[in-house]
N, C-alpha and C. Protein backbone atom coordinates (compact mmCIF):
# COMPACT_ATOMS: atom_id res chain seq x y z
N UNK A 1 -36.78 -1.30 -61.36
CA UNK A 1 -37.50 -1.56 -60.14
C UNK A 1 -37.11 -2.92 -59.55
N UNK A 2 -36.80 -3.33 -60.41
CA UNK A 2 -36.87 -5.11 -59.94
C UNK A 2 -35.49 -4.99 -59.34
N UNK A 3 -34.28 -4.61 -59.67
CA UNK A 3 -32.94 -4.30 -59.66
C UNK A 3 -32.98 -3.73 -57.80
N UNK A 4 -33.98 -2.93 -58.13
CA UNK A 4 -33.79 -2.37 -56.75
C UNK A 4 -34.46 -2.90 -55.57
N UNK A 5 -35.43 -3.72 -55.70
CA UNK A 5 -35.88 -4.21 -54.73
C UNK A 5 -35.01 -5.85 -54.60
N UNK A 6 -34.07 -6.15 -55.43
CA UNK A 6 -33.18 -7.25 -55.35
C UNK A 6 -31.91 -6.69 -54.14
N UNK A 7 -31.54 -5.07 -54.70
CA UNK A 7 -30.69 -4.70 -53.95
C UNK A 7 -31.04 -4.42 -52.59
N UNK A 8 -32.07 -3.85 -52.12
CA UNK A 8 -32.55 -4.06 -51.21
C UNK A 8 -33.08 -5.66 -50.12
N UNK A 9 -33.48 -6.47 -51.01
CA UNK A 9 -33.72 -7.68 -50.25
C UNK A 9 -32.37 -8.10 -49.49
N UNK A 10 -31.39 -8.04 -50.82
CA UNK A 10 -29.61 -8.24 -49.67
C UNK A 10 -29.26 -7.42 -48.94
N UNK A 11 -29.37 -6.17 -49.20
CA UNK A 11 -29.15 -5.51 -47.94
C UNK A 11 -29.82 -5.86 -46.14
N UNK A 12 -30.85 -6.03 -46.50
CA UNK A 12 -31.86 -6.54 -45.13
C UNK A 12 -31.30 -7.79 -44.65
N UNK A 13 -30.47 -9.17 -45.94
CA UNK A 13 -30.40 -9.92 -45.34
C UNK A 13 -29.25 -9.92 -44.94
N UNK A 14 -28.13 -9.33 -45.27
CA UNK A 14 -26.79 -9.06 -45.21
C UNK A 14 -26.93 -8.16 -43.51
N UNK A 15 -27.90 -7.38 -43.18
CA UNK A 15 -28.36 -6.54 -41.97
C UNK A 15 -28.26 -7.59 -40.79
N UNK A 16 -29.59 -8.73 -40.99
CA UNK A 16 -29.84 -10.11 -40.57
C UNK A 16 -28.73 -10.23 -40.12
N UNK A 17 -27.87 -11.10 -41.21
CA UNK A 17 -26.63 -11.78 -40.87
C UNK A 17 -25.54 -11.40 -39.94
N UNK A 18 -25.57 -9.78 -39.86
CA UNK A 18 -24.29 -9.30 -39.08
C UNK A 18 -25.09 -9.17 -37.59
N UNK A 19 -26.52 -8.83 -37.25
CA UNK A 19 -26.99 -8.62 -36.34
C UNK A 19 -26.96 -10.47 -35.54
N UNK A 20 -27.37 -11.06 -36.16
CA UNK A 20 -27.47 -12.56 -35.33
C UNK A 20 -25.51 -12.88 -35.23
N UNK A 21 -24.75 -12.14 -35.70
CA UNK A 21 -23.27 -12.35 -35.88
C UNK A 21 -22.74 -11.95 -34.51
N UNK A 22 -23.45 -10.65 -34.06
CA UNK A 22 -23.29 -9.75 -32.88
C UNK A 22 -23.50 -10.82 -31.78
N UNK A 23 -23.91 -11.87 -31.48
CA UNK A 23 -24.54 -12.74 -30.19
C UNK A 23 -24.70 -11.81 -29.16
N UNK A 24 -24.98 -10.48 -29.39
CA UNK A 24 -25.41 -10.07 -27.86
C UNK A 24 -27.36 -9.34 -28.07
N UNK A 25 -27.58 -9.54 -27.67
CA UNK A 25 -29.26 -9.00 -27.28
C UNK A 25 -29.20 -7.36 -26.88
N UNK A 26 -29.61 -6.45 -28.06
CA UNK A 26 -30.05 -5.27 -28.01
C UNK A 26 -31.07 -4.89 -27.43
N UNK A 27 -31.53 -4.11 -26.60
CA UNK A 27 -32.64 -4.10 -26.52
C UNK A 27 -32.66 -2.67 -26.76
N UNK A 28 -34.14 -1.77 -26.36
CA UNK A 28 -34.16 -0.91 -27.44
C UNK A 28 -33.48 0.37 -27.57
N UNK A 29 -32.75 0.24 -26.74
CA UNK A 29 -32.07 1.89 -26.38
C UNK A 29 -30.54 1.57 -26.87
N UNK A 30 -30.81 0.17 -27.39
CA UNK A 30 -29.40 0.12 -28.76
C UNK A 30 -28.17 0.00 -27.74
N UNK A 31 -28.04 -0.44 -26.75
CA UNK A 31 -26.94 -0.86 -26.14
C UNK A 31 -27.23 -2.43 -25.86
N UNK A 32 -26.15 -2.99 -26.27
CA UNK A 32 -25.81 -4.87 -25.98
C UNK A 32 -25.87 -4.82 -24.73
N UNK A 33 -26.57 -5.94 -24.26
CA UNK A 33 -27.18 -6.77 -22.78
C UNK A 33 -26.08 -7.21 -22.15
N UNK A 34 -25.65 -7.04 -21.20
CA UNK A 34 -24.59 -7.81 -20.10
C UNK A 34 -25.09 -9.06 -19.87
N UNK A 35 -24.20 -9.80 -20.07
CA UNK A 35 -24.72 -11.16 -19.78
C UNK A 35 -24.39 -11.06 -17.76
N UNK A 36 -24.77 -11.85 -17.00
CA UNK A 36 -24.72 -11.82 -15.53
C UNK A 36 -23.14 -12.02 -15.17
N UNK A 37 -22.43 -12.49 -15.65
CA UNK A 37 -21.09 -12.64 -15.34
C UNK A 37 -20.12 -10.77 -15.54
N UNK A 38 -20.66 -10.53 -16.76
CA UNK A 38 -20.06 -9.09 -16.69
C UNK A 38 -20.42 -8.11 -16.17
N UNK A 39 -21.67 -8.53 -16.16
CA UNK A 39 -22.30 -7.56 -15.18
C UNK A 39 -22.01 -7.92 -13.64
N UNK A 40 -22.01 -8.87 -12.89
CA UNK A 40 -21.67 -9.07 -12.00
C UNK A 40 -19.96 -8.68 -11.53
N UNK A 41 -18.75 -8.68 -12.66
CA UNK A 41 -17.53 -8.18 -12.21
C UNK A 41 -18.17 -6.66 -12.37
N UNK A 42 -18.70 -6.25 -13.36
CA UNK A 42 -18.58 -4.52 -13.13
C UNK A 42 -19.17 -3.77 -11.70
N UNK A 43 -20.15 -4.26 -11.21
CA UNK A 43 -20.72 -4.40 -10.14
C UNK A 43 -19.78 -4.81 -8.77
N UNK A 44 -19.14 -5.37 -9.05
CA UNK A 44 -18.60 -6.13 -7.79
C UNK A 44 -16.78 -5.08 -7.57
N UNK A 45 -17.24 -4.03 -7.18
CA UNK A 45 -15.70 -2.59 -7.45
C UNK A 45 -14.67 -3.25 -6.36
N UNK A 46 -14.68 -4.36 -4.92
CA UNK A 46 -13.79 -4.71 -4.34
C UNK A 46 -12.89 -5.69 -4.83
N UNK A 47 -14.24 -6.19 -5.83
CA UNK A 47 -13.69 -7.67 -6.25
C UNK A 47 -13.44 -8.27 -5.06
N UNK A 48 -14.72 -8.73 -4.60
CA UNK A 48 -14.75 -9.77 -3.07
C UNK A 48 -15.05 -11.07 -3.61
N UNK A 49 -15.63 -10.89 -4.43
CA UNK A 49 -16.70 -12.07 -5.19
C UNK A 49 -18.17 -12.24 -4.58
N UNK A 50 -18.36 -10.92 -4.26
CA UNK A 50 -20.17 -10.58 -3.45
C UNK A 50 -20.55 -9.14 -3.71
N UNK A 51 -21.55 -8.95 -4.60
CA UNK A 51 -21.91 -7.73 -5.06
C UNK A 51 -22.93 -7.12 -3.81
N UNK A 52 -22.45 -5.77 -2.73
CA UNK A 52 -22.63 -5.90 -1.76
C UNK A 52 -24.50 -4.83 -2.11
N UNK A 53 -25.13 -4.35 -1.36
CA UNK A 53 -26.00 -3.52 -1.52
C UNK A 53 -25.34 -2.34 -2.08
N UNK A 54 -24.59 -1.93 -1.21
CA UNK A 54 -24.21 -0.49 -1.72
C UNK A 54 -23.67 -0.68 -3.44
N UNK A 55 -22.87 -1.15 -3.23
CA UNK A 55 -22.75 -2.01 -4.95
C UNK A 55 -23.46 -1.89 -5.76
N UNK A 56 -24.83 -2.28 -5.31
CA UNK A 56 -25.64 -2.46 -6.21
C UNK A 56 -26.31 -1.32 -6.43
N UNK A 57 -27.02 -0.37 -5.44
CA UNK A 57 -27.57 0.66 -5.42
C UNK A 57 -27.00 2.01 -6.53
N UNK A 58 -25.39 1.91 -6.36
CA UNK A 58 -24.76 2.69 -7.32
C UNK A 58 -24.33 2.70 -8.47
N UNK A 59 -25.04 1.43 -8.75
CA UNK A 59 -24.76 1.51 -10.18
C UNK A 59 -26.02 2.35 -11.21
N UNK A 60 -25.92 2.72 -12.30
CA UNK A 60 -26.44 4.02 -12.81
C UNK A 60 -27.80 3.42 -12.94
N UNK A 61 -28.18 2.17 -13.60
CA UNK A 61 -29.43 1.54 -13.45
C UNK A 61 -30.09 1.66 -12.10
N UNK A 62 -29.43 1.55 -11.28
CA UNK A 62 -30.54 1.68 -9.83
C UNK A 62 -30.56 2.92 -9.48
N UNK A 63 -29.58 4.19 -9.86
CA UNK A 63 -29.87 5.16 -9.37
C UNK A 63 -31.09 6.03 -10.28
N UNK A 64 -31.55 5.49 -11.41
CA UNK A 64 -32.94 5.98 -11.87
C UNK A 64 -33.99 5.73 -11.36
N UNK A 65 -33.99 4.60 -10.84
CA UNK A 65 -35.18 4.55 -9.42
C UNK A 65 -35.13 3.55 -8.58
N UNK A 66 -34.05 4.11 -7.66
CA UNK A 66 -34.05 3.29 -6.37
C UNK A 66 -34.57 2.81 -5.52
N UNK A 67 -35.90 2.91 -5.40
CA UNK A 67 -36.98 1.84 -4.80
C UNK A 67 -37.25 0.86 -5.59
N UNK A 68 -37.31 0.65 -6.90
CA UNK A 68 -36.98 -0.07 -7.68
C UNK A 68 -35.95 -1.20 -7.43
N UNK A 69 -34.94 -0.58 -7.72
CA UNK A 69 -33.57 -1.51 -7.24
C UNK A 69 -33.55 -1.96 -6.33
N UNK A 70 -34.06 -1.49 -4.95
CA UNK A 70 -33.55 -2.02 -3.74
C UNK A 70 -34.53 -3.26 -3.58
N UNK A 71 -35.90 -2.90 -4.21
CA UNK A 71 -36.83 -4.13 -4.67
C UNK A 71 -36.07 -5.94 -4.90
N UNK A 72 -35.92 -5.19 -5.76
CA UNK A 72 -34.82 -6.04 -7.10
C UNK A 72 -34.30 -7.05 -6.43
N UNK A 73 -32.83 -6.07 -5.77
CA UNK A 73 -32.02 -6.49 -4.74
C UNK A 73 -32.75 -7.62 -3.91
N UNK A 74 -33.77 -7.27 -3.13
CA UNK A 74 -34.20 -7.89 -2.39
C UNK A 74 -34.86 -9.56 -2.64
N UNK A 75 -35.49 -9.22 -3.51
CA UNK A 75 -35.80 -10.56 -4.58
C UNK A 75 -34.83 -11.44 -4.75
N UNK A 76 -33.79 -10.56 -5.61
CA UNK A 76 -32.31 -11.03 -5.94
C UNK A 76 -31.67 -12.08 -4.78
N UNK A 77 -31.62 -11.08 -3.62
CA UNK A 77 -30.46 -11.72 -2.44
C UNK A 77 -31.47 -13.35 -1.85
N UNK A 78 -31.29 -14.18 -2.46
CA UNK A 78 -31.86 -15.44 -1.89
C UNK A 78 -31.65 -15.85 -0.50
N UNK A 79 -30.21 -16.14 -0.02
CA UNK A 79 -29.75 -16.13 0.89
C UNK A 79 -29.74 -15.00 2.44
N UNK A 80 -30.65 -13.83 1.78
CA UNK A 80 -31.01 -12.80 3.09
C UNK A 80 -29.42 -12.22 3.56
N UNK A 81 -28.09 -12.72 2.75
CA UNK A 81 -26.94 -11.94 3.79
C UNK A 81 -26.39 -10.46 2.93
N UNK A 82 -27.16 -10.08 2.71
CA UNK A 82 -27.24 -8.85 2.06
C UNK A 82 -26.12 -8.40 1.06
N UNK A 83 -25.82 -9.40 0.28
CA UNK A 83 -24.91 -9.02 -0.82
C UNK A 83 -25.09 -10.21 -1.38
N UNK A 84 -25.22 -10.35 -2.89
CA UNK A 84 -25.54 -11.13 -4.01
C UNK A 84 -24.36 -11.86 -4.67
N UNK A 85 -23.93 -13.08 -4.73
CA UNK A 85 -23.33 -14.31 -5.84
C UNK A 85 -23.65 -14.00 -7.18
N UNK A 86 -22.85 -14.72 -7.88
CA UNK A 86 -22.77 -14.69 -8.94
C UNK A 86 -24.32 -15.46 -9.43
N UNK A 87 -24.35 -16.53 -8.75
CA UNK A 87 -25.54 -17.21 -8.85
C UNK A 87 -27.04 -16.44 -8.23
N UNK A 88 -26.90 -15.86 -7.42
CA UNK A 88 -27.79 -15.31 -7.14
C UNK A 88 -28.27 -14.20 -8.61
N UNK A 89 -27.35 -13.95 -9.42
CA UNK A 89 -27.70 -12.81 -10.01
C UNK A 89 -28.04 -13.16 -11.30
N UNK A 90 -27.27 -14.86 -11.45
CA UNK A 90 -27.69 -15.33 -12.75
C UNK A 90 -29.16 -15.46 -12.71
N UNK A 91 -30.23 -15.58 -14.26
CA UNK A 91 -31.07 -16.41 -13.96
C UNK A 91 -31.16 -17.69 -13.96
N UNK A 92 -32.30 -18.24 -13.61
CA UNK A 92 -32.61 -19.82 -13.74
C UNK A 92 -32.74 -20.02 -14.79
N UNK A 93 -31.99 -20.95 -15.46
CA UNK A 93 -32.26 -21.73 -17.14
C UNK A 93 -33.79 -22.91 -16.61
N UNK A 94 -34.79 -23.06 -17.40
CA UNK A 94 -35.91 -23.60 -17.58
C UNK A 94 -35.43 -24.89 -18.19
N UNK A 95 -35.64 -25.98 -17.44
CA UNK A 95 -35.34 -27.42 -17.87
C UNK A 95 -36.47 -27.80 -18.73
């Protein structure tokens, strides 16, 4: 018993170790998080360097509920010229 709950404790931490190894943020549907930069080239199909509405609307996340997204968008676009920066899409880091 003891044997096995030893083998088990390393396993979990050996689990630990490779998951904090991964640096990307799972969330629960088990696909790694885009950080805003990759997400922003996949998004951006002219490569203008401005992720335009339509852009945004078609990507598969907004087409599950597009009042949603266009929400988003709207929040998103700071500047009102209807297509989003890189900065616009990053978030704000908390000083």
């Amino acid at each position: 018993m003891k044997a096995l709950t030893t083998t088990l404790a390393l396993l979990a931490i050996a689990g630990l170790s490779m998951a904090a190894e991964d640096g990307k943020k799972k969330p629960e549907g088990g696909k790694p998080k885009m950080n805003p930069e990759e997400m922003f080239k996949k998004l951006d199909k002219d490569s203008n360097g401005k992720v335009s509405k339509e852009e945004f609307l078609a990507s598969p996340g907004a087409k599950k509920d597009a009042a949603k997204a266009e929400e988003r968008f709207g929040k998103m676009d700071k500047d009102k010229d209807g297509s989003l920066t890189l900065e616009e899409m990053s978030p704000k880091k908390k000083k």
